[in-house]
Protein backbone atom coordinates (compact mmCIF):
# COMPACT_ATOMS: atom_id res chain seq x y z
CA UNK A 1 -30.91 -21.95 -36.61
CA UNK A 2 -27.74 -23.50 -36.23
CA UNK A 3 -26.00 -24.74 -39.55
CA UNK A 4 -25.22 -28.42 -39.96
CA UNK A 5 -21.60 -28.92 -39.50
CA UNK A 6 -20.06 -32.28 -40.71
CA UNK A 7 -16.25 -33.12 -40.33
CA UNK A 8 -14.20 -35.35 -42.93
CA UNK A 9 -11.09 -37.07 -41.82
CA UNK A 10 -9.51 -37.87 -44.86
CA UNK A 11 -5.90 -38.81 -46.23
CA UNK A 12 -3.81 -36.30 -47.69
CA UNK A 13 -3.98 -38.14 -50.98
CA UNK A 14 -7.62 -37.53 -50.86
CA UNK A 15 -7.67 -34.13 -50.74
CA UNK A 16 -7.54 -32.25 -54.12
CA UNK A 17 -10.16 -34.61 -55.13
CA UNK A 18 -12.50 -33.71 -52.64
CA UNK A 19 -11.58 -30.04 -52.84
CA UNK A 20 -12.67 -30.72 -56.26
CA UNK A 21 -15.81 -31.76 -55.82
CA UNK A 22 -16.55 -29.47 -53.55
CA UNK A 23 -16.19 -26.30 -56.20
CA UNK A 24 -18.18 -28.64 -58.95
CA UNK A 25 -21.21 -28.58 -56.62
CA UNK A 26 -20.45 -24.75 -56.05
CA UNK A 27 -19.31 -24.51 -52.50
CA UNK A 28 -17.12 -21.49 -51.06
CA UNK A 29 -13.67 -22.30 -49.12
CA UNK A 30 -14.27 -20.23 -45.67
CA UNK A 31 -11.33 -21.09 -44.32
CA UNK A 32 -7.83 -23.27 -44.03
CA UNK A 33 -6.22 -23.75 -40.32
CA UNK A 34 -3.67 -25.27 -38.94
CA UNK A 35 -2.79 -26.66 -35.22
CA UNK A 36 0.12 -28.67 -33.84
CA UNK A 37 -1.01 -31.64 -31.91
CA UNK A 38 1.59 -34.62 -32.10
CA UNK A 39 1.10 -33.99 -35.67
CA UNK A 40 0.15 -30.89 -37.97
CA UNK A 41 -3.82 -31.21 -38.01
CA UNK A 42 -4.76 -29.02 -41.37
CA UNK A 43 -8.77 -28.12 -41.04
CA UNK A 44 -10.32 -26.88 -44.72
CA UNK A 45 -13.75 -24.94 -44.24
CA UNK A 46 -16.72 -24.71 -46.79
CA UNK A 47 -20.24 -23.41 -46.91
CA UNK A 48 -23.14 -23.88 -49.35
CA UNK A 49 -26.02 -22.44 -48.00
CA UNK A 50 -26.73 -23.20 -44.36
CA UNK A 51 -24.19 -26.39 -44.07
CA UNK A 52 -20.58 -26.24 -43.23
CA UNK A 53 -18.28 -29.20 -43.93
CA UNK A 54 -14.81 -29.64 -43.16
CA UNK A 55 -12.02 -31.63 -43.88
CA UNK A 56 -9.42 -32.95 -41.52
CA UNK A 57 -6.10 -34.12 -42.74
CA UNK A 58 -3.23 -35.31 -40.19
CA UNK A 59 0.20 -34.24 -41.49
CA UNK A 60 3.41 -35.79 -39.99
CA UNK A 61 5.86 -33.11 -38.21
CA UNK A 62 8.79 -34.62 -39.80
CA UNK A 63 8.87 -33.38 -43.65
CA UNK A 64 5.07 -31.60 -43.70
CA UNK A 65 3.93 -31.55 -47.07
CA UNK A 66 0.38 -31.44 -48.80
CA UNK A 67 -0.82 -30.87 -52.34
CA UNK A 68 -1.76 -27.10 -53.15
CA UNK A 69 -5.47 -26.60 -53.50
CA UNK A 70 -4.21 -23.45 -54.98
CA UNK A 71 -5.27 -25.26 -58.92
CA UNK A 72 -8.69 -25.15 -57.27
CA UNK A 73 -9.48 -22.20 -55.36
CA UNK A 74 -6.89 -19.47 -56.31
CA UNK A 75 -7.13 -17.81 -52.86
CA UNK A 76 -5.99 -20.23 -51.32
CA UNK A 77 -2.39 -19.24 -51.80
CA UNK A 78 -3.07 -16.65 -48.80
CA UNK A 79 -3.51 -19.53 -46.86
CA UNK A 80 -1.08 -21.74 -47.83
CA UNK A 81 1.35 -19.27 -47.62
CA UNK A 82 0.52 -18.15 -44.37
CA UNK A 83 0.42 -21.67 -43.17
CA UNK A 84 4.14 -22.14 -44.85
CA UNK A 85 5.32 -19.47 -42.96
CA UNK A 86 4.09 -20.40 -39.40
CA UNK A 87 3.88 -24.16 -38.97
CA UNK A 88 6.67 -24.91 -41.60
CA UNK A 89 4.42 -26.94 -44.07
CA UNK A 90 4.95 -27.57 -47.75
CA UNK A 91 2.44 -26.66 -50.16
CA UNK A 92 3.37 -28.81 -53.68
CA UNK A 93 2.15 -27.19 -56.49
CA UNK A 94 1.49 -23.63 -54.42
CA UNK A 95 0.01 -21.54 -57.61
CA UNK A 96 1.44 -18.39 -56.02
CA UNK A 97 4.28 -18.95 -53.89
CA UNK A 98 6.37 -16.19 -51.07
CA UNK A 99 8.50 -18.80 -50.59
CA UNK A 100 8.36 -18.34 -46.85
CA UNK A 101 8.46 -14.49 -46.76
CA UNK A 102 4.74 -13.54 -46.95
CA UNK A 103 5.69 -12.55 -43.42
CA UNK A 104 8.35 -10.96 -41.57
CA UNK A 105 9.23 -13.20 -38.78
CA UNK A 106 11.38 -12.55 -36.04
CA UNK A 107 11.46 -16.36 -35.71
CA UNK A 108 11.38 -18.76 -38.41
CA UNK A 109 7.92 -21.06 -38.27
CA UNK A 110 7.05 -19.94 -34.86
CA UNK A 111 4.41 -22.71 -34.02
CA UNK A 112 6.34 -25.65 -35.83
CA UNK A 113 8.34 -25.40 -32.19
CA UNK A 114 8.26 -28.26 -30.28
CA UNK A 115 7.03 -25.87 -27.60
CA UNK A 116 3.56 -25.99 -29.27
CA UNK A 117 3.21 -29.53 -29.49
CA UNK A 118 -0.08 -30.48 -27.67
CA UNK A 119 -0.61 -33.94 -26.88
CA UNK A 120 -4.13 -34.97 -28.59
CA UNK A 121 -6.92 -35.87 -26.04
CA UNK A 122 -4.37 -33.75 -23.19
């Protein structure tokens, strides 16, 4: 059987709260991803049972910043961090923060390059 996958566009001012609710109703945070379109497109991951349901949050590529879901689910910060490091996005409120050295880069937030910019729908 194939689990039921549902995907949630929401604002980034939206998203603690729903991270929120999804820990009260006791689902597990698979995963956090990132990808650069003509924005930062930030995919969160969780499972209860046999459903998956993700958020989707655009950020811009100017300034990236989002609220730390860190205060919610504490691993997180691996994410976050590794996320920081890579695309170049803030994390306010990170609960445990490298402050961009949770890796050793030979370049600086390799895929916040305008090299990896993908043009949505191309």
């Amino acid at each position: 059987m194939i689990p039921q996958q549902v995907i949630h566009e929401i604002e980034a001012a939206e998203l603690v709260a729903r991270v929120e609710a999804y820990r009260r109703d006791d689902w597990r945070l698979v995963q956090i991803c990132a990808t650069t379109l003509d924005h930062y497109q930030m995919s969160y991951s969780f499972t209860l049972d046999q459903r998956f349901e993700h958020l989707r949050v655009k950020v811009a590529l100017e300034q990236p910043a989002l609220p730390s879901i860190t205060g919610v689910y504490f691993g997180a910060f691996a994410y976050e961090n590794e996320i920081h490091d890579l695309f170049g996005i803030r994390f306010d409120g990170l609960k445990l923060d490298y402050c961009g050295n949770f890796f050793k880069l030979q370049v600086n937030r390799p895929f916040a390059s305008s090299m990896c910019v993908i043009k949505e729908g191309a």
